[in-house]
Protein backbone atom coordinates (compact mmCIF):
# COMPACT_ATOMS: atom_id res chain seq x y z
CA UNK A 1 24.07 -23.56 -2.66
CA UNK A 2 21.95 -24.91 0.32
CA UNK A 3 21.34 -22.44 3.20
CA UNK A 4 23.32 -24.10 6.26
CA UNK A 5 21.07 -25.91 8.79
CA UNK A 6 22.18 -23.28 11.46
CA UNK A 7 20.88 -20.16 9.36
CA UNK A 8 18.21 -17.95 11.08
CA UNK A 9 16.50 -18.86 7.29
CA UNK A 10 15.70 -22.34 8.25
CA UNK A 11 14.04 -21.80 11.62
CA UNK A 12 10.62 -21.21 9.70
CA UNK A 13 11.03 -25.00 7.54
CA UNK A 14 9.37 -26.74 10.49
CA UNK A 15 5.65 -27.42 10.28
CA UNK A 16 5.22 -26.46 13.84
CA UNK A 17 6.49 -23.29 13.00
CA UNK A 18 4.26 -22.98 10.05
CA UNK A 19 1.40 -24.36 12.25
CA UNK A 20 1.86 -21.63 14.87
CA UNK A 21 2.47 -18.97 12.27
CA UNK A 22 -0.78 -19.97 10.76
CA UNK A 23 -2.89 -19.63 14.30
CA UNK A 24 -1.47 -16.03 14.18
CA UNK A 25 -2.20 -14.53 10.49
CA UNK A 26 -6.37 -16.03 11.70
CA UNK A 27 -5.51 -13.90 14.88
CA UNK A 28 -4.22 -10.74 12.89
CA UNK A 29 -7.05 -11.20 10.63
CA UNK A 30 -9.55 -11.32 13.15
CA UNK A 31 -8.94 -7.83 14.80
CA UNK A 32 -10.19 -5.84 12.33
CA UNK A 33 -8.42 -3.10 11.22
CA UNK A 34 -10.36 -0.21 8.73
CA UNK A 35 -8.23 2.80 8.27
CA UNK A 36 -11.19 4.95 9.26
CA UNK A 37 -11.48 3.28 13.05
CA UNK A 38 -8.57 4.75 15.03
CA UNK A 39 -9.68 2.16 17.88
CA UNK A 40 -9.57 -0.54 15.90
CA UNK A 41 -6.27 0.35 14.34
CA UNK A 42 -4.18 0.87 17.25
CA UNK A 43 -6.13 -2.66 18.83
CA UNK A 44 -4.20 -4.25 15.71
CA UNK A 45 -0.81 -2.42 16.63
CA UNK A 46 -1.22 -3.37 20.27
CA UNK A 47 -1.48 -7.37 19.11
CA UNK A 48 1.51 -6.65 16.75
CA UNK A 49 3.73 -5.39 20.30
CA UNK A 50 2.33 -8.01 22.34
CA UNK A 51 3.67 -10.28 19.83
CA UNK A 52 7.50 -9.37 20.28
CA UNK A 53 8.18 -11.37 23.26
CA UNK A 54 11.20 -10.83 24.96
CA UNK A 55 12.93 -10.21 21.50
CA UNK A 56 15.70 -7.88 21.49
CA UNK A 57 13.80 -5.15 19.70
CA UNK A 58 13.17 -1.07 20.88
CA UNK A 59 9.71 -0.17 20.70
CA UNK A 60 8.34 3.24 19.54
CA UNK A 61 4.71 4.07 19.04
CA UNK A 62 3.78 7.46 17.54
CA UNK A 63 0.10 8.47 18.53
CA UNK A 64 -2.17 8.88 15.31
CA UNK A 65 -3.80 12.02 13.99
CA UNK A 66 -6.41 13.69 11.79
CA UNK A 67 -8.52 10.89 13.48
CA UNK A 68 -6.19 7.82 12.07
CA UNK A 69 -4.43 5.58 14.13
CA UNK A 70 -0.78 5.22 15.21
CA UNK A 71 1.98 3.72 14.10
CA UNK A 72 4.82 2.06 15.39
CA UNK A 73 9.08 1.56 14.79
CA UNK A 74 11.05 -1.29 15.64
CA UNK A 75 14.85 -1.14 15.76
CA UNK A 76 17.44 -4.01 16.21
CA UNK A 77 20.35 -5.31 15.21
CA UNK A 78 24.08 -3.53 15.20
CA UNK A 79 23.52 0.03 16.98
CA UNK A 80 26.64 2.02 14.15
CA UNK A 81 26.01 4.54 12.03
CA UNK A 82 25.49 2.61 9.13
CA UNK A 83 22.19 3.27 6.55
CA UNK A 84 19.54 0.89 8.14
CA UNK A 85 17.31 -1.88 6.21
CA UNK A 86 13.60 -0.71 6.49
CA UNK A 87 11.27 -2.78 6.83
CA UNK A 88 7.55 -0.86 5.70
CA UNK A 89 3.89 -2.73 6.30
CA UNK A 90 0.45 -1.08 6.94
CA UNK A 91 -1.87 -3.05 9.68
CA UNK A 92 -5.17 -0.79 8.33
CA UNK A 93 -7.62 -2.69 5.67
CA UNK A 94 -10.60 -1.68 3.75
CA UNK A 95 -12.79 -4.06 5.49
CA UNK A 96 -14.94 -2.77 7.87
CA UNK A 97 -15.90 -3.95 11.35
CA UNK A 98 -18.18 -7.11 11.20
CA UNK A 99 -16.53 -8.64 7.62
CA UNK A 100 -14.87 -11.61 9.64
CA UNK A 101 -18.22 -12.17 10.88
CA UNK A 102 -20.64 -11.78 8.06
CA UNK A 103 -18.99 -12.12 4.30
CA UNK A 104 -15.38 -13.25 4.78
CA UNK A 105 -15.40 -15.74 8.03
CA UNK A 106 -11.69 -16.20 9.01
CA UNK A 107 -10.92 -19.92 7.96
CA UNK A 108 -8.15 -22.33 6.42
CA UNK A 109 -9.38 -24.21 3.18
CA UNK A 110 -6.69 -26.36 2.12
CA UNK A 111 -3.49 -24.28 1.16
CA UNK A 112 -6.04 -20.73 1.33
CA UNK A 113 -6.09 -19.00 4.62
CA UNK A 114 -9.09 -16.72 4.04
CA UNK A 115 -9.57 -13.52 6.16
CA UNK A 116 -9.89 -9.52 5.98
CA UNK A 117 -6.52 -8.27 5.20
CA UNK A 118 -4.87 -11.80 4.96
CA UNK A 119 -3.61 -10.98 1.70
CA UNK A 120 -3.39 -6.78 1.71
CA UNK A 121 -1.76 -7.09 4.05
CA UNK A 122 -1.44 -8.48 7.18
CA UNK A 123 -0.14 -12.05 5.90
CA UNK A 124 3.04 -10.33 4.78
CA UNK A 125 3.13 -7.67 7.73
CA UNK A 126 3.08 -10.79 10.01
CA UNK A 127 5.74 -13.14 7.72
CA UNK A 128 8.28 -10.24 7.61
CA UNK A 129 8.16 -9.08 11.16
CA UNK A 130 8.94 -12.59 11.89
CA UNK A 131 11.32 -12.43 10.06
CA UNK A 132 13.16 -9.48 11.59
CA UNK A 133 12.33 -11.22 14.97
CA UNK A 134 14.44 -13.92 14.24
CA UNK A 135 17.47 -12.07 12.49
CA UNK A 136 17.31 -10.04 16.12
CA UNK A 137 17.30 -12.69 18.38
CA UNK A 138 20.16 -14.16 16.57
CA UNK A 139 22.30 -11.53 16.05
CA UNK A 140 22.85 -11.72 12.54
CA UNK A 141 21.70 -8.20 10.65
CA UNK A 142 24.60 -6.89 8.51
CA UNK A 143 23.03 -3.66 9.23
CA UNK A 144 20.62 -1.52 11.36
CA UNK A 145 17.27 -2.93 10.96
CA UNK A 146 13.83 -0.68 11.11
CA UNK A 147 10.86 -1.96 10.96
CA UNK A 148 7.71 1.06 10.44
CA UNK A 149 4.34 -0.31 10.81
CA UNK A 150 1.46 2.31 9.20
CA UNK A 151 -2.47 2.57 10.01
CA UNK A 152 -3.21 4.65 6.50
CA UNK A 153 -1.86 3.29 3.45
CA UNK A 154 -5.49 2.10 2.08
CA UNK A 155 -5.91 5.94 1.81
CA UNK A 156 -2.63 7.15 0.62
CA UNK A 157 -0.52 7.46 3.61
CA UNK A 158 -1.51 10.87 4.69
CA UNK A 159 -0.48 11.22 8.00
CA UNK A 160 2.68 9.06 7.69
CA UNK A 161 4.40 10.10 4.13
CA UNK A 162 6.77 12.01 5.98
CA UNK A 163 7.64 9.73 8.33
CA UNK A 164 8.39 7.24 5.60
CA UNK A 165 10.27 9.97 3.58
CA UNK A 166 12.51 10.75 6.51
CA UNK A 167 13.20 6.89 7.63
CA UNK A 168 13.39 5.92 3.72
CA UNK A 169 16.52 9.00 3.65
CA UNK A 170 18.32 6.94 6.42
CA UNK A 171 17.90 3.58 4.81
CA UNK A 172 20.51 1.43 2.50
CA UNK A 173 17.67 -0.34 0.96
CA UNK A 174 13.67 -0.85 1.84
CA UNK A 175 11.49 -3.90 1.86
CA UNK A 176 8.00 -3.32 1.33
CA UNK A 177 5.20 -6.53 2.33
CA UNK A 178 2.59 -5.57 -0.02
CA UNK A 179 1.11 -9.04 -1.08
CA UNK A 180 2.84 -10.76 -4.31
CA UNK A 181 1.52 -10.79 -7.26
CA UNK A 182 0.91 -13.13 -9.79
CA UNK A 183 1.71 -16.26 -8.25
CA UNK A 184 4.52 -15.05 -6.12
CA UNK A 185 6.04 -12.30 -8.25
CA UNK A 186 7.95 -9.42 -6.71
CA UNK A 187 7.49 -5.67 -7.16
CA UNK A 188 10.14 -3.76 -9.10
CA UNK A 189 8.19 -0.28 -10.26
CA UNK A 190 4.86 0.83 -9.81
CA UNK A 191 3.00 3.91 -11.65
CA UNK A 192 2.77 7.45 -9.69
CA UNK A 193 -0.59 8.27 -8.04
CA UNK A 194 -2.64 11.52 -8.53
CA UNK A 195 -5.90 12.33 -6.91
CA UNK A 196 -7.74 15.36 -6.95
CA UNK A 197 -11.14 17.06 -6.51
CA UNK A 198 -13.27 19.15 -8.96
CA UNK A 199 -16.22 21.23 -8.03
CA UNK A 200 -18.45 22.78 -10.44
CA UNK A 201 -20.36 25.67 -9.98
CA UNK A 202 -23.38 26.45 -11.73
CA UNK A 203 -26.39 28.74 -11.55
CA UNK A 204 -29.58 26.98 -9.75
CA UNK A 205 -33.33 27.97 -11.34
CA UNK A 206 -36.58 26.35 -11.43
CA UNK A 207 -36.39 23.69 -13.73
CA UNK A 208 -40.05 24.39 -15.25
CA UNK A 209 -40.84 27.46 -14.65
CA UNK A 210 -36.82 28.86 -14.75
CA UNK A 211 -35.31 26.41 -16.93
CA UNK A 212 -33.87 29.89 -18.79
CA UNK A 213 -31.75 31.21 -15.95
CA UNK A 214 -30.19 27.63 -14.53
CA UNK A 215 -26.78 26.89 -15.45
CA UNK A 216 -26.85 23.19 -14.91
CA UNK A 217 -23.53 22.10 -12.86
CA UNK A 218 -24.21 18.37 -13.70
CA UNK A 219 -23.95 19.17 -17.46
CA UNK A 220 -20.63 21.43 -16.88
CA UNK A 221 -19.41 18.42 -15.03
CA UNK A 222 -20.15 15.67 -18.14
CA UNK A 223 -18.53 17.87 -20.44
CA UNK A 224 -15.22 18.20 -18.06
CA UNK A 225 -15.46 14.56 -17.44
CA UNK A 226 -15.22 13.66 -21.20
CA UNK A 227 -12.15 15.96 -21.23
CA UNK A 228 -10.42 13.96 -18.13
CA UNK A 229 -11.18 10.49 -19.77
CA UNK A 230 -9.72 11.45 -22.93
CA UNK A 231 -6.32 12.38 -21.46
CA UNK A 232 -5.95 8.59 -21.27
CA UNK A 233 -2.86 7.49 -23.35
CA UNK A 234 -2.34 3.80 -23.04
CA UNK A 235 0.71 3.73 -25.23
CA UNK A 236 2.40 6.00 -22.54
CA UNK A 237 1.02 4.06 -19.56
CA UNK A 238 -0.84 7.48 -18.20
CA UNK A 239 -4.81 6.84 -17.23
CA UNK A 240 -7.45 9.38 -15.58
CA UNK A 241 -10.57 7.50 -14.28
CA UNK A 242 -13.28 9.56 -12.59
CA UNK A 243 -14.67 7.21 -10.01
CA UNK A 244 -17.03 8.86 -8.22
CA UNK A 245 -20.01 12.21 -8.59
CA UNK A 246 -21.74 13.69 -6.76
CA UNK A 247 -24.31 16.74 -7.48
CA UNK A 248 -28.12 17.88 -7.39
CA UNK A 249 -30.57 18.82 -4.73
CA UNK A 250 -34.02 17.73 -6.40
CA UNK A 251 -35.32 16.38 -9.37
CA UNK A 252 -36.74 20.17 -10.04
CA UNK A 253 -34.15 21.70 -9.27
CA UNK A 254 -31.37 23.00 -11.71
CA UNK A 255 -28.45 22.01 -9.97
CA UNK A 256 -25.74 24.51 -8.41
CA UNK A 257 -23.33 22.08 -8.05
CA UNK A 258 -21.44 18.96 -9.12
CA UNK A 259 -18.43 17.43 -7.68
CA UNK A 260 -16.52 14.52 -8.45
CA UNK A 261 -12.73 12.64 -8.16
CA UNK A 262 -10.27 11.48 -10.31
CA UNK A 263 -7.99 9.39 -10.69
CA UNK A 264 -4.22 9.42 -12.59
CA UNK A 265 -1.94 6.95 -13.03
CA UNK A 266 1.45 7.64 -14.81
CA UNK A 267 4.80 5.71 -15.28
CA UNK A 268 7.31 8.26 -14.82
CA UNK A 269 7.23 11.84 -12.85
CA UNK A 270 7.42 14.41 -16.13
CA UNK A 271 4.22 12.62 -17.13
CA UNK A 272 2.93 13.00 -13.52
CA UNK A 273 3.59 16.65 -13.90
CA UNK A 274 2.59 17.52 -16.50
CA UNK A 275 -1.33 15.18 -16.18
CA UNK A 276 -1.39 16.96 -12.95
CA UNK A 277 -1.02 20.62 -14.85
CA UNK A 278 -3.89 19.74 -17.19
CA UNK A 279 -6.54 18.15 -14.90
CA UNK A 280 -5.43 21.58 -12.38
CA UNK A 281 -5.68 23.92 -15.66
CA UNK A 282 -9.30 22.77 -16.56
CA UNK A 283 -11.50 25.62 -17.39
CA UNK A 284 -15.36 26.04 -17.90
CA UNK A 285 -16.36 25.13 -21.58
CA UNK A 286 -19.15 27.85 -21.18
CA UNK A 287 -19.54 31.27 -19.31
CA UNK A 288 -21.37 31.30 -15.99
CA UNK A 289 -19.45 28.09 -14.37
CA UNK A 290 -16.97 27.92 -12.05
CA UNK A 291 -14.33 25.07 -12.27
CA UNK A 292 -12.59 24.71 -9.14
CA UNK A 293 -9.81 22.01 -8.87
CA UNK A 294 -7.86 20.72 -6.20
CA UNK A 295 -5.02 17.81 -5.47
CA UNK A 296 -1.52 16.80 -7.13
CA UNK A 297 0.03 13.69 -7.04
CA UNK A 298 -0.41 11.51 -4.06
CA UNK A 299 2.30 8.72 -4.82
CA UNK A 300 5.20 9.60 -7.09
CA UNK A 301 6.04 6.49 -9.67
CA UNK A 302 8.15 3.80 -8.39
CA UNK A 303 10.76 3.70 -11.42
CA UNK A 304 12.91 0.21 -11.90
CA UNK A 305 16.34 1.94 -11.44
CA UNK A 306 19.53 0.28 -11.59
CA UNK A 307 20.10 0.37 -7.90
CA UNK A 308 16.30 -1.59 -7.53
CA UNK A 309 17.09 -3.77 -10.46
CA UNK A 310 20.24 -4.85 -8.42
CA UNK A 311 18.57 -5.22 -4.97
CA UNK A 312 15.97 -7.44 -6.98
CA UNK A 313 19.02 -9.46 -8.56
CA UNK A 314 20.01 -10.33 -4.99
CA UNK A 315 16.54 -11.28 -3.96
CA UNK A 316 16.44 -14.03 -6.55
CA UNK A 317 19.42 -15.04 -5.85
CA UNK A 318 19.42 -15.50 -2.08
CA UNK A 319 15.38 -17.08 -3.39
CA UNK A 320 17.09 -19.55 -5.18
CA UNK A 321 19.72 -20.56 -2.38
CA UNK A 322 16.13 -21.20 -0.43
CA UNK A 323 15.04 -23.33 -3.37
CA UNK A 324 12.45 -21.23 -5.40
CA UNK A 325 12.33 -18.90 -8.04
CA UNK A 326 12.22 -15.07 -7.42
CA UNK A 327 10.42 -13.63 -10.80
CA UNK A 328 9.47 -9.84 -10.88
CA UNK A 329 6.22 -8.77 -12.29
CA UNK A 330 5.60 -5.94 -15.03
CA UNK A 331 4.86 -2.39 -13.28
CA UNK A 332 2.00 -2.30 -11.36
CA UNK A 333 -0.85 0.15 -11.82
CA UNK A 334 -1.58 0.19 -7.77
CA UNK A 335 0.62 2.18 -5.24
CA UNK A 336 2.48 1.75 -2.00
CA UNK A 337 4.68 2.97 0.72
CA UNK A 338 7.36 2.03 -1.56
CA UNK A 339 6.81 4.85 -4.41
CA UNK A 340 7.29 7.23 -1.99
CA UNK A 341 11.18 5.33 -0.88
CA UNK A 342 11.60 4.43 -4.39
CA UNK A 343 10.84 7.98 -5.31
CA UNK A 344 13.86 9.42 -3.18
CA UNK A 345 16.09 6.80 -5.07
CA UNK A 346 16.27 4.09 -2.44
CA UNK A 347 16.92 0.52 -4.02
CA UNK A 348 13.55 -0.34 -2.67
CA UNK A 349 11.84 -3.86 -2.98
CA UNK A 350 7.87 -4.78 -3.03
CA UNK A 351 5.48 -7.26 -3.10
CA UNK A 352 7.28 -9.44 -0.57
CA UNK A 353 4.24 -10.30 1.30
CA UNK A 354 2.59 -13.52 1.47
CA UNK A 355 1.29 -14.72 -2.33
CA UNK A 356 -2.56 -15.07 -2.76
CA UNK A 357 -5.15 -12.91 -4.34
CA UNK A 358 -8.42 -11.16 -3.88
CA UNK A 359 -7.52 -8.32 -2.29
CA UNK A 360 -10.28 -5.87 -1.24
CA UNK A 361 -12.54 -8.32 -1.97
CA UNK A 362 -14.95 -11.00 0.37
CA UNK A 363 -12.68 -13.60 -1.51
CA UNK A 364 -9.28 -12.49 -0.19
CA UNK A 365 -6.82 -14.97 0.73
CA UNK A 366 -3.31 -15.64 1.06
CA UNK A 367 -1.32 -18.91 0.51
CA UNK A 368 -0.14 -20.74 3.12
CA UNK A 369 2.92 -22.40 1.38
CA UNK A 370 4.46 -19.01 0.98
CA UNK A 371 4.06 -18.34 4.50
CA UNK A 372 8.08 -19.91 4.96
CA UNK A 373 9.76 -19.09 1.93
CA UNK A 374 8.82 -15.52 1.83
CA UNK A 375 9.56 -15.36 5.47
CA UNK A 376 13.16 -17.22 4.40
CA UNK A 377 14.08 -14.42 2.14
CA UNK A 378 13.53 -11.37 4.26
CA UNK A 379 16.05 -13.04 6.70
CA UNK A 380 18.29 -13.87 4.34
CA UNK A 381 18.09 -9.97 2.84
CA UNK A 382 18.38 -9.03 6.18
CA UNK A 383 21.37 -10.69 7.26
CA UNK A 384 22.45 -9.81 3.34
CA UNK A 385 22.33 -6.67 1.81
């Protein structure tokens, strides 16, 4: 049925609204946010604050570490001891300073609002906390509502897993503004994330007149690298990708020493363990190396549980009381905030962010006809569930 006129849902159907929310994604995307510039990160959070008005909202800002920037919680609605509805964006990009300038000029084309971090994420970050603005000032949460903004997701949340963990423990159900996918689709599971670091130690020599006595770390290396790609298994959705290398002192030099990354995706968390105990268990293939591994899984997988499958069952439902259709994507290969929620068995939701595409890319952009809708349903799951 139609949402009534009155509902907090459809004060964003104006085009003033849309106008002004417009005007402020361009402003978010224009202070550039990089994960590795503390400043720059905490300028972003300070232009998220100064956004809040005189909205009924507590603000708490947490001072960043490890040379990252801070974050900050919002709280509002009924002050009980019921679980809360969280409310998880990240406000860091992988653009660095200057990209608004010179390769992705902030700029509306049509329905495309172009920008760093328009679509990954700060499109969604801005829709949702609007969204929880308005279900504040109105007074209609069924629930607690907290709202965690993070400056290190594009690096795997390292300073701020814990502090997801611990609200995630307090929280009835999560909402996560990673951008949609596939022409609006929503986020039901996501694979598990393991990195990790291998160093190789050889023996360095002379490599004309020594050749003999090097042990060549590089080589060592290839032949370990071989064994990580071939633990790929499509057929049980579990990948190893070794991105980047890094070894060698001169072209005349046998080289001591060879490191390099890699990368494992897996669907469920047996498979995560046991990927993780082979790529930690790797060995030299021949005497005088050293193999030296480090790492575990970063993200555990998001799994499509019954209690997510029926928090996504709601979502289309209170989607198509706003008049469009919810449809959830097949899992995802990239993580989030929400596989670490998801992971402690919270019904968790993702993907509610703006819709668009090109993220991480001088082509990102997100759609400004989702802008509304998407900020519809995160009232109406707010005032809902």
């Amino acid at each position: 049925m139609p949402i009534p006129t009155n509902s907090a849902a459809a004060a964003f159907s104006s085009d003033a609204r849309v106008s002004r929310m417009v005007d402020d994604v361009c402003a978010w995307a224009r202070c550039e946010s990089p994960t590795d510039t503390a400043a720059a990160v905490d300028a972003m959070m300070d232009l998220m604050v100064d956004g809040l008005g005189d909205a009924p909202v507590a603000v708490e800002r947490i001072p960043g570490r490890d040379g990252l920037g801070g974050s900050v919680i919002l709280r509002a609605g009924p002050t009980t001891n019921e679980p809360s509805a969280l409310v998880l964006s990240h406000l860091d990009t992988v653009h660095p300073i200057g990209t608004s300038a010179d390769g992705l000029p902030v700029r509306v084309e049509g329905d495309r609002l172009y920008g760093p971090g328009v679509y990954d994420m700060k499109g969604g970050a801005y829709l949702a906390l609007q969204a929880f603005l308005e279900v504040a000032r109105r007074g209609t949460a069924k629930r607690p509502m907290v709202y965690l903004f993070t400056p290190d997701e594009e690096i795997g949340s390292p300073t701020t897993r814990a502090l997801i963990e611990h609200l995630g423990r307090e929280a009835k159900a999560v909402y996560v503004t990673e951008p949609a996918r596939d022409g609006g689709k929503i986020v039901t599971c996501r694979k598990g994330v393991g990195r990790f670091d291998v160093h190789v130690e050889g023996r360095p020599a002379h490599s004309g007149s020594r050749h003999p006595d090097g042990r060549n770390a590089i080589y060592e290396a290839a032949r370990q690298i071989a064994a990580i790609e071939a633990m790929t298994d499509y057929s049980r959705g579990v990948t190893t990708t070794v991105g980047m290398i890094k070894g060698g002192t001169a072209m005349n030099t046998i080289p001591q020493h060879c490191r390099f990354g890699v990368d494992l995706r897996v669907e469920t968390a047996a498979d995560g363990e046991e990927f993780a105990a082979k790529i930690l268990g790797l060995a030299p293939h021949k005497p005088d190396f050293r193999v030296d591994v480090t790492g575990g899984m970063n993200r555990p997988p998001f799994e499509r549980t019954r209690e997510v499958a029926s928090l996504f069952e709601t979502a289309a439902g209170l989607a198509a009381e706003i008049g469009f259709e919810l449809v959830e994507t097949s899992r995802t290969g990239g993580g989030s905030d929400g596989n670490f929620t998801a992971g402690l068995g919270i019904a968790t939701l993702d993907g509610l962010g703006i819709d668009g595409d090109g993220a991480h890319t001088l082509d990102e952009y997100g759609l400004v006809s989702s802008l509304a809708p998407r900020a519809q349903l995160i009232v109406r799951l707010l005032e809902t569930v």
